[in-house]
Protein backbone atom coordinates (compact mmCIF):
# COMPACT_ATOMS: atom_id res chain seq x y z
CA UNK A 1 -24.13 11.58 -158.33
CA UNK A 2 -22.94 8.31 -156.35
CA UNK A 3 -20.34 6.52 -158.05
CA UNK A 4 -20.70 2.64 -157.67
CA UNK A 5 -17.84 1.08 -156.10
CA UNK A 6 -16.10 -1.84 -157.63
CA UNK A 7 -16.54 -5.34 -156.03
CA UNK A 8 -13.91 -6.97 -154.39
CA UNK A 9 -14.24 -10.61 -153.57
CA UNK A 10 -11.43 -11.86 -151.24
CA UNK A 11 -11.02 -15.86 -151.14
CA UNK A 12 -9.11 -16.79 -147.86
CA UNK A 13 -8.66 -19.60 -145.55
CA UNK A 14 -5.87 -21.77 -144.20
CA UNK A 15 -3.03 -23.05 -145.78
CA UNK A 16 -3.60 -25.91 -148.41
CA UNK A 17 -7.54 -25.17 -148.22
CA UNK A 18 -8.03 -24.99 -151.60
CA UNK A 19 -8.32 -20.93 -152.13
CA UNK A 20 -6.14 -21.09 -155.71
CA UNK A 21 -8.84 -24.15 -157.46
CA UNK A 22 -11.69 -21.78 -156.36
CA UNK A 23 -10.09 -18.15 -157.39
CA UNK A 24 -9.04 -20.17 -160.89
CA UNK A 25 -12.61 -21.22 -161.50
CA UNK A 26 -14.28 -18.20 -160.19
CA UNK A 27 -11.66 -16.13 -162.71
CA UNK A 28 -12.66 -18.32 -165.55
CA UNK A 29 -16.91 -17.81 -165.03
CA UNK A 30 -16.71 -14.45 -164.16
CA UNK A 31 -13.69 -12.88 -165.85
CA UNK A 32 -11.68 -11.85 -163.40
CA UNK A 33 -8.24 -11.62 -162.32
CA UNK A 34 -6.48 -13.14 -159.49
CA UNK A 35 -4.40 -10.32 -157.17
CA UNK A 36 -2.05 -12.51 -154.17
CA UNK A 37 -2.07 -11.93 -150.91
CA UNK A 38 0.67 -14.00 -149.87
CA UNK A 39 3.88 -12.40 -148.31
CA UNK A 40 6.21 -15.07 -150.42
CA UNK A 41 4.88 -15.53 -153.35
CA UNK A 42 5.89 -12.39 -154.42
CA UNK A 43 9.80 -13.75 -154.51
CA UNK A 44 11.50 -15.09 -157.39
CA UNK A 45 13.14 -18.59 -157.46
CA UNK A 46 10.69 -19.36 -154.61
CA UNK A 47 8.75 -21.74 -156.11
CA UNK A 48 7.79 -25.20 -154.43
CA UNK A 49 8.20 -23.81 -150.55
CA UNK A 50 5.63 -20.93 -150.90
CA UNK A 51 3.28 -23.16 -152.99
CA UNK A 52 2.58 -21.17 -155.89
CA UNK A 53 0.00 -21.35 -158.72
CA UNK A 54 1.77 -23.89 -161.14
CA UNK A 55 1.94 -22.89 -164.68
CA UNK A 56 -1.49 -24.20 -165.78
CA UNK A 57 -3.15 -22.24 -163.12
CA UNK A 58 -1.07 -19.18 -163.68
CA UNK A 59 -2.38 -19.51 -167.86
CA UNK A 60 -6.10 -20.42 -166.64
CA UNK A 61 -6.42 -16.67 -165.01
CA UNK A 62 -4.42 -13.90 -165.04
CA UNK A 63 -2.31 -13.55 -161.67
CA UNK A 64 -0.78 -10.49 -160.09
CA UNK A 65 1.79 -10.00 -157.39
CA UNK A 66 3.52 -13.36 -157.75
CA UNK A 67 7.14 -13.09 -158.70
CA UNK A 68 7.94 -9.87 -158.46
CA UNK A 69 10.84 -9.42 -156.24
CA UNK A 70 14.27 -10.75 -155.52
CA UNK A 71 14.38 -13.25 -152.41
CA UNK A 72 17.16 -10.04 -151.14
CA UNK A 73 14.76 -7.34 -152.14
CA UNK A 74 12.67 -5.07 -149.21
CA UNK A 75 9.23 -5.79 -149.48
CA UNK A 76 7.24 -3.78 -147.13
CA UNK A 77 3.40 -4.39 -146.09
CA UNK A 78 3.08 -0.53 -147.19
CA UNK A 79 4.44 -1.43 -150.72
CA UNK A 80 2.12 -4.63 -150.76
CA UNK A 81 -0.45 -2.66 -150.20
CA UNK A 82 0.14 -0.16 -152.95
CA UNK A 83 0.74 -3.00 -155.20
CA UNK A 84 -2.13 -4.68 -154.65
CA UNK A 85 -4.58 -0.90 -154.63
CA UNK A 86 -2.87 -0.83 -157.96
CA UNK A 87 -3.59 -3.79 -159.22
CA UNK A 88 -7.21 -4.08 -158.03
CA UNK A 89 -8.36 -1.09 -159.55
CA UNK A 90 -6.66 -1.53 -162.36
CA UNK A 91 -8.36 -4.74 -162.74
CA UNK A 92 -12.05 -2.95 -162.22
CA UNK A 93 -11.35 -0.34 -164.67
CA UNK A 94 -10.77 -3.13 -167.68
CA UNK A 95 -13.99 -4.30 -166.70
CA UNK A 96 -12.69 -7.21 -165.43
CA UNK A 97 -13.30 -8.70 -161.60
CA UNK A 98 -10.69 -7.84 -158.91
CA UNK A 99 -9.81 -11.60 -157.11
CA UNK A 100 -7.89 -10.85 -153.31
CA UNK A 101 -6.58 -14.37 -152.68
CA UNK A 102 -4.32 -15.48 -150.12
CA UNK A 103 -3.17 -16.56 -146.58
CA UNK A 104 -1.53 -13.48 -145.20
CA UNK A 105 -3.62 -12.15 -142.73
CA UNK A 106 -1.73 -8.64 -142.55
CA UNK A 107 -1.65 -8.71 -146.26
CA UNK A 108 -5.51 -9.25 -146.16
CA UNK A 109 -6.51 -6.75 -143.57
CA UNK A 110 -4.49 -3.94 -144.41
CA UNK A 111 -6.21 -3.98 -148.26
CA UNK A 112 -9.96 -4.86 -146.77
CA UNK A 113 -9.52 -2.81 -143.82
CA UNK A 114 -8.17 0.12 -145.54
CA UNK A 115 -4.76 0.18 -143.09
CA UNK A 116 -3.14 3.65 -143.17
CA UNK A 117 0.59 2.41 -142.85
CA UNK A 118 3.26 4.80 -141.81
CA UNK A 119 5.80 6.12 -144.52
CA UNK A 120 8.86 5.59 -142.73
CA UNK A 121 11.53 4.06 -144.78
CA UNK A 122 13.54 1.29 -142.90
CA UNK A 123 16.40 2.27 -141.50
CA UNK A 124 19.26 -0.51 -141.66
CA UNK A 125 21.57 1.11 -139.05
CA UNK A 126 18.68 1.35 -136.28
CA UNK A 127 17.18 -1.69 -137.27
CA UNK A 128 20.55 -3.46 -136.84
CA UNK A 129 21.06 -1.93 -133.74
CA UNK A 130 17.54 -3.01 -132.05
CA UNK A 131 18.08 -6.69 -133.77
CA UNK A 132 21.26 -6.87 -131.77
CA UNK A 133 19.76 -5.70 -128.36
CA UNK A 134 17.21 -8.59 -128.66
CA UNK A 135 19.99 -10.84 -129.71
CA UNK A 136 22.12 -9.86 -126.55
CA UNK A 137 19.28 -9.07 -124.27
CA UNK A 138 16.42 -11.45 -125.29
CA UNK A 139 13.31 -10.35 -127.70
CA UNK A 140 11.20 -10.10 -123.99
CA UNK A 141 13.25 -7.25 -122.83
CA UNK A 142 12.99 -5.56 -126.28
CA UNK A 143 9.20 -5.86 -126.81
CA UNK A 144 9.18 -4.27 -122.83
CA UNK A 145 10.90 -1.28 -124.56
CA UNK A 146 8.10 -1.32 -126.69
CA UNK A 147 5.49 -1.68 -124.16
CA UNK A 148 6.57 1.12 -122.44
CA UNK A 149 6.55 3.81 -126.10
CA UNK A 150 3.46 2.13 -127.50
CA UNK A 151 1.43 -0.53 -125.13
CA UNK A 152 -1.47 -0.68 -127.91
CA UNK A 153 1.46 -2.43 -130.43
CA UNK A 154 3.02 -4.31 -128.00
CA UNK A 155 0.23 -5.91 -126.91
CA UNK A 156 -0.71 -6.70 -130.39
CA UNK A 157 2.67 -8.38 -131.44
CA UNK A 158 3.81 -11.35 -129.66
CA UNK A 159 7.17 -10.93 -127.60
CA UNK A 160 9.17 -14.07 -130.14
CA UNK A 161 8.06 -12.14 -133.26
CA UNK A 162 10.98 -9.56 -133.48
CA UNK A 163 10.66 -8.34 -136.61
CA UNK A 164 7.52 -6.68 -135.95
CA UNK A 165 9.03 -5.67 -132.60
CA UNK A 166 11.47 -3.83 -134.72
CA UNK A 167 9.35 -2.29 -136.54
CA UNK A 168 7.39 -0.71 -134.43
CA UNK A 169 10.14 0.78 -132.39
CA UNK A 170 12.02 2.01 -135.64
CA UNK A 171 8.96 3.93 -136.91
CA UNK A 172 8.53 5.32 -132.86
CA UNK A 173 11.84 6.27 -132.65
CA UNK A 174 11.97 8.19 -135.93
CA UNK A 175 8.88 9.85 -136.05
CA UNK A 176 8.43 9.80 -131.90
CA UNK A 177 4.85 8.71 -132.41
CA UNK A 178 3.75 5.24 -131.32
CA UNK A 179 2.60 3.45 -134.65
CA UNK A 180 -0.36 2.28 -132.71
CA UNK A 181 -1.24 6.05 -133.60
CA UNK A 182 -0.12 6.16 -136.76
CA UNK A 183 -2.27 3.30 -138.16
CA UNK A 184 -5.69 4.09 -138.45
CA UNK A 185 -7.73 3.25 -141.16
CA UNK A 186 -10.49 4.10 -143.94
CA UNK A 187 -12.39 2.15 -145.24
CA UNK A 188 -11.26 0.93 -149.00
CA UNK A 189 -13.19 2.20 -152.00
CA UNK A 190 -14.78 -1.20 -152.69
CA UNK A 191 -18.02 -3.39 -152.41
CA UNK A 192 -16.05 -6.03 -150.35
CA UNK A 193 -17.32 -10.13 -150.14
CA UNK A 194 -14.70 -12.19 -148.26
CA UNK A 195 -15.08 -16.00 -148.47
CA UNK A 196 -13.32 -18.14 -145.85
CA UNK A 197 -12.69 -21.53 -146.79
CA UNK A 198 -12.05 -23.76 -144.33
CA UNK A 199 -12.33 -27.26 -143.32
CA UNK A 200 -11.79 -29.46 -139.66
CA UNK A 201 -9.01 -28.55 -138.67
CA UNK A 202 -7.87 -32.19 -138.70
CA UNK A 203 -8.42 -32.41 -142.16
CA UNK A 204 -6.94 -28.99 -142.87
CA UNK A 205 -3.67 -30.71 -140.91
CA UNK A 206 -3.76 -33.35 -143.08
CA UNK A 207 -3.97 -31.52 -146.48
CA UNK A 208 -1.26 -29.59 -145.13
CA UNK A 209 1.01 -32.56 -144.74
CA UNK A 210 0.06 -33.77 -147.79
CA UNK A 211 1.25 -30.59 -149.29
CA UNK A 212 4.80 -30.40 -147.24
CA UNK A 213 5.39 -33.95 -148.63
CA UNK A 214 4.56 -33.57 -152.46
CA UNK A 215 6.91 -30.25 -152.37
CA UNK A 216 9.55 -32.24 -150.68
CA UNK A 217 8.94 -34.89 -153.01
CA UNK A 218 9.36 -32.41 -155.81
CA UNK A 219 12.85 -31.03 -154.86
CA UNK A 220 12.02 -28.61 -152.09
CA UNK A 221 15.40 -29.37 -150.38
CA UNK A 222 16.99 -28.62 -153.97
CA UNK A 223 15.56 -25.06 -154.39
CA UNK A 224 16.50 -24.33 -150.54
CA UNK A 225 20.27 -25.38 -151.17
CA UNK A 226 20.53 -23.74 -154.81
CA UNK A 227 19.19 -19.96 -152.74
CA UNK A 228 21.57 -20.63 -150.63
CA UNK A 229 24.61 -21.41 -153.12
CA UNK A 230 22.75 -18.03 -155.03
CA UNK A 231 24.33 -16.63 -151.85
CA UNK A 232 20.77 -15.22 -149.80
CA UNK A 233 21.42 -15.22 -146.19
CA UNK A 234 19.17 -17.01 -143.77
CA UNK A 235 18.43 -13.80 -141.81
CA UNK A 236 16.37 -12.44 -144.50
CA UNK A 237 13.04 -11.90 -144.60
CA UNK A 238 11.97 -14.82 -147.63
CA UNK A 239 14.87 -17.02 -146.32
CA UNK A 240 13.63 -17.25 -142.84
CA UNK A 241 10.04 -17.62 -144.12
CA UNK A 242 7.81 -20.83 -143.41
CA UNK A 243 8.84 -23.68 -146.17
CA UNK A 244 12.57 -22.30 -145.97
CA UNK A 245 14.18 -21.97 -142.35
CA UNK A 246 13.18 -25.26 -141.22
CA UNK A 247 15.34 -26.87 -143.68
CA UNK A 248 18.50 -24.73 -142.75
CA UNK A 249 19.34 -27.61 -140.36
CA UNK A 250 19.54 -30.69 -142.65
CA UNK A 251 21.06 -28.05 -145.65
CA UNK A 252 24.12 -27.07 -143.48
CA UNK A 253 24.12 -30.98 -142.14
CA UNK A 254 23.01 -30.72 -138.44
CA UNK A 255 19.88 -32.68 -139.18
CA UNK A 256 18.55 -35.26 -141.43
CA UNK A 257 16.15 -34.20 -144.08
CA UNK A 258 12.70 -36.18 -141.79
CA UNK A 259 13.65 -34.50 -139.28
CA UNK A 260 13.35 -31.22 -140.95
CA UNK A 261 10.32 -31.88 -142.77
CA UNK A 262 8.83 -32.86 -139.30
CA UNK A 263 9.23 -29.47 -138.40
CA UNK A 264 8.24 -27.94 -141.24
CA UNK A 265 4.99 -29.83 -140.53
CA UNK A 266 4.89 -29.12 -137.08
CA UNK A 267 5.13 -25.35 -137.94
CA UNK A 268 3.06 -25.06 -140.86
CA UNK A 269 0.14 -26.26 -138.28
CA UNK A 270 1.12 -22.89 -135.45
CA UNK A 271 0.89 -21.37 -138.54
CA UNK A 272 -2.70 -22.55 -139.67
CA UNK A 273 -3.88 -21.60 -136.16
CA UNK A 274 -2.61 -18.63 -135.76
CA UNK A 275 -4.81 -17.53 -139.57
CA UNK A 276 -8.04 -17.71 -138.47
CA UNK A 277 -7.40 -15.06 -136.12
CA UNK A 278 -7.02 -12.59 -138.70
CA UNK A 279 -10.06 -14.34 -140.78
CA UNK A 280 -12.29 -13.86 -138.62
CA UNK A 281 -11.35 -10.14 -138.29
CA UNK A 282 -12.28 -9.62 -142.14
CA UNK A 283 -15.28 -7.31 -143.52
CA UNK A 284 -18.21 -9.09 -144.65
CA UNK A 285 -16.98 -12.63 -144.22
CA UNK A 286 -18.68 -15.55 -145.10
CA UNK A 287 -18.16 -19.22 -144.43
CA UNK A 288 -17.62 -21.84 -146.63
CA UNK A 289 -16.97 -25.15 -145.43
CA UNK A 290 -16.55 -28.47 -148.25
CA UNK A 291 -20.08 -29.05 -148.40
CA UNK A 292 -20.77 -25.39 -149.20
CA UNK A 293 -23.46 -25.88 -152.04
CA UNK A 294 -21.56 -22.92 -153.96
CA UNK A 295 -18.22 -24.26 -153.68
CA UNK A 296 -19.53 -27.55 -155.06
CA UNK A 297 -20.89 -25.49 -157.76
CA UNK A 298 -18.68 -23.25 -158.46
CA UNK A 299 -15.26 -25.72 -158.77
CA UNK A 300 -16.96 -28.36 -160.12
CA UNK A 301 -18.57 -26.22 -163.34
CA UNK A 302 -14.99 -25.42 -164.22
CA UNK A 303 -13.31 -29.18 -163.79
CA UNK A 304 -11.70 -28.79 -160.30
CA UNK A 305 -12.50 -30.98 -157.52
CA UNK A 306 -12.85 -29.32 -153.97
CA UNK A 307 -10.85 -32.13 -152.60
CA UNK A 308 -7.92 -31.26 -154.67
């Protein structure tokens, strides 16, 4: 006998869309449960720079996957992943409804798109090693090492983003098979509806500023200096994160504190553009711009504006 598979509705879209009023409301009417899909919301003491669910949102609808690691903590997509499995079908077997929401395309795909991610434990001496040879020999020359093990990654991670570049040579060099090979993928056990929010992307630039400003306005610069004093080093993974490296400059006083947030801004917009790449990618998507009849609806019949 076929077993009926749970649904799964992901809400995604850009940065400062308005995913979180729409996953609250959609919670509320249909009993569900919000899971994140945001690579820095997961940190503690990361608060106003990765924009999370404020208190009242947090109490309208149960959230998962926010606050659960130290800003020095490893936090692998393969562990986000098993998190979030987790949390989903725990969600569907209380009878409640399983909410993906988020901006982290990698986050998003590898749960919708059923990623099988190699099990290779970093390795801190090999990953310092290769971090070094792109320090002293330039991240082009290390993603050409890459290239020439695995051109299906290489081609699929851009030359400046070392990290990934890392990656992908620590799990080749350990298990000597490219990790292009390594991760295929099955489809997930789930009746999957993604909804894309979006806007112009003029306006989506604009909300975005909006959003920079009201967090710097609320003490962003604050919470960057006090993780620092808490002694968490720029080079890791939450500290170098969008919201947080851009104000290294005016925290160690090279640069005053509009200049940073310029930046910031600046960033946060490569950053908007580069998402819909990975949206569009997504199983099942759908649409929804402002006007969206259901997003009217559906925000509205719980006391949340779209605008907001």
């Amino acid at each position: 006998m076929h077993e009926s598979r749970p649904t799964l509705t992901a809400i995604v879209g850009p940065t400062a869309v308005g995913k979180t009023a729409l996953a609250v409301a959609l919670a509320r009417q249909l009993g569900g449960e919000i899971v994140s899909a945001d690579s820095r919301q997961v940190y503690r003491q990361m608060d106003l720079g990765t924009a999370k669910p404020t208190a009242a949102e947090q109490a309208a609808a149960r959230h998962h996957l926010i606050d659960i690691r130290d800003p020095d903590e490893e936090f692998s997509l393969a562990t986000y992943q098993a998190l979030a499995r987790g949390a989903i079908d725990a969600i569907a077997e209380r009878g409640q409804a399983p909410l993906l929401v988020g901006g982290t395309g990698q986050y998003l795909a590898a749960v919708l798109e059923g990623w099988q991610i190699p099990r290779v434990a970093p390795q801190p001496a090999l990953r310092a090693a290769l971090e070094r040879e792109a320090t002293e020999l330039g991240a082009v020359a290390l993603h050409q090492r890459l290239a020439a093990v695995d051109p299906q990654a290489a081609a699929q991670i851009a030359p400046t983003n070392v990290r990934r570049v890392v990656r992908a040579l620590e799990v080749y060099l350990i298990t000597g098979s490219p990790i292009s090979v390594q991760q295929t993928r099955e489809p997930p056990p789930y009746a999957i509806r993604t909804i894309w929010l979006n806007r112009p992307r003029d306006e989506v630039y604009a909300r975005a500023d909006a959003r920079v400003d009201a967090m710097v306005a609320e003490g962003l610069a604050d919470e960057v200096a006090a993780l620092v004093r808490r002694g968490y080093d720029w080079a890791l993974p939450a500290m170098s994160s969008l919201g947080y490296i851009q104000l290294r400059p005016y925290i160690e006083g090279a640069a005053s504190l509009a200049a940073c947030v310029e930046r910031l801004k600046f960033d946060t917009h490569s950053f908007i553009r580069r998402q819909a790449a990975w949206f569009r990618r997504l199983p099942n998507v759908e649409v929804w711009m402002p006007d969206h009849p259901e997003w009217q609806a559906k925000v509205s019949g719980a006391g949340f504006q779209v605008s907001g």
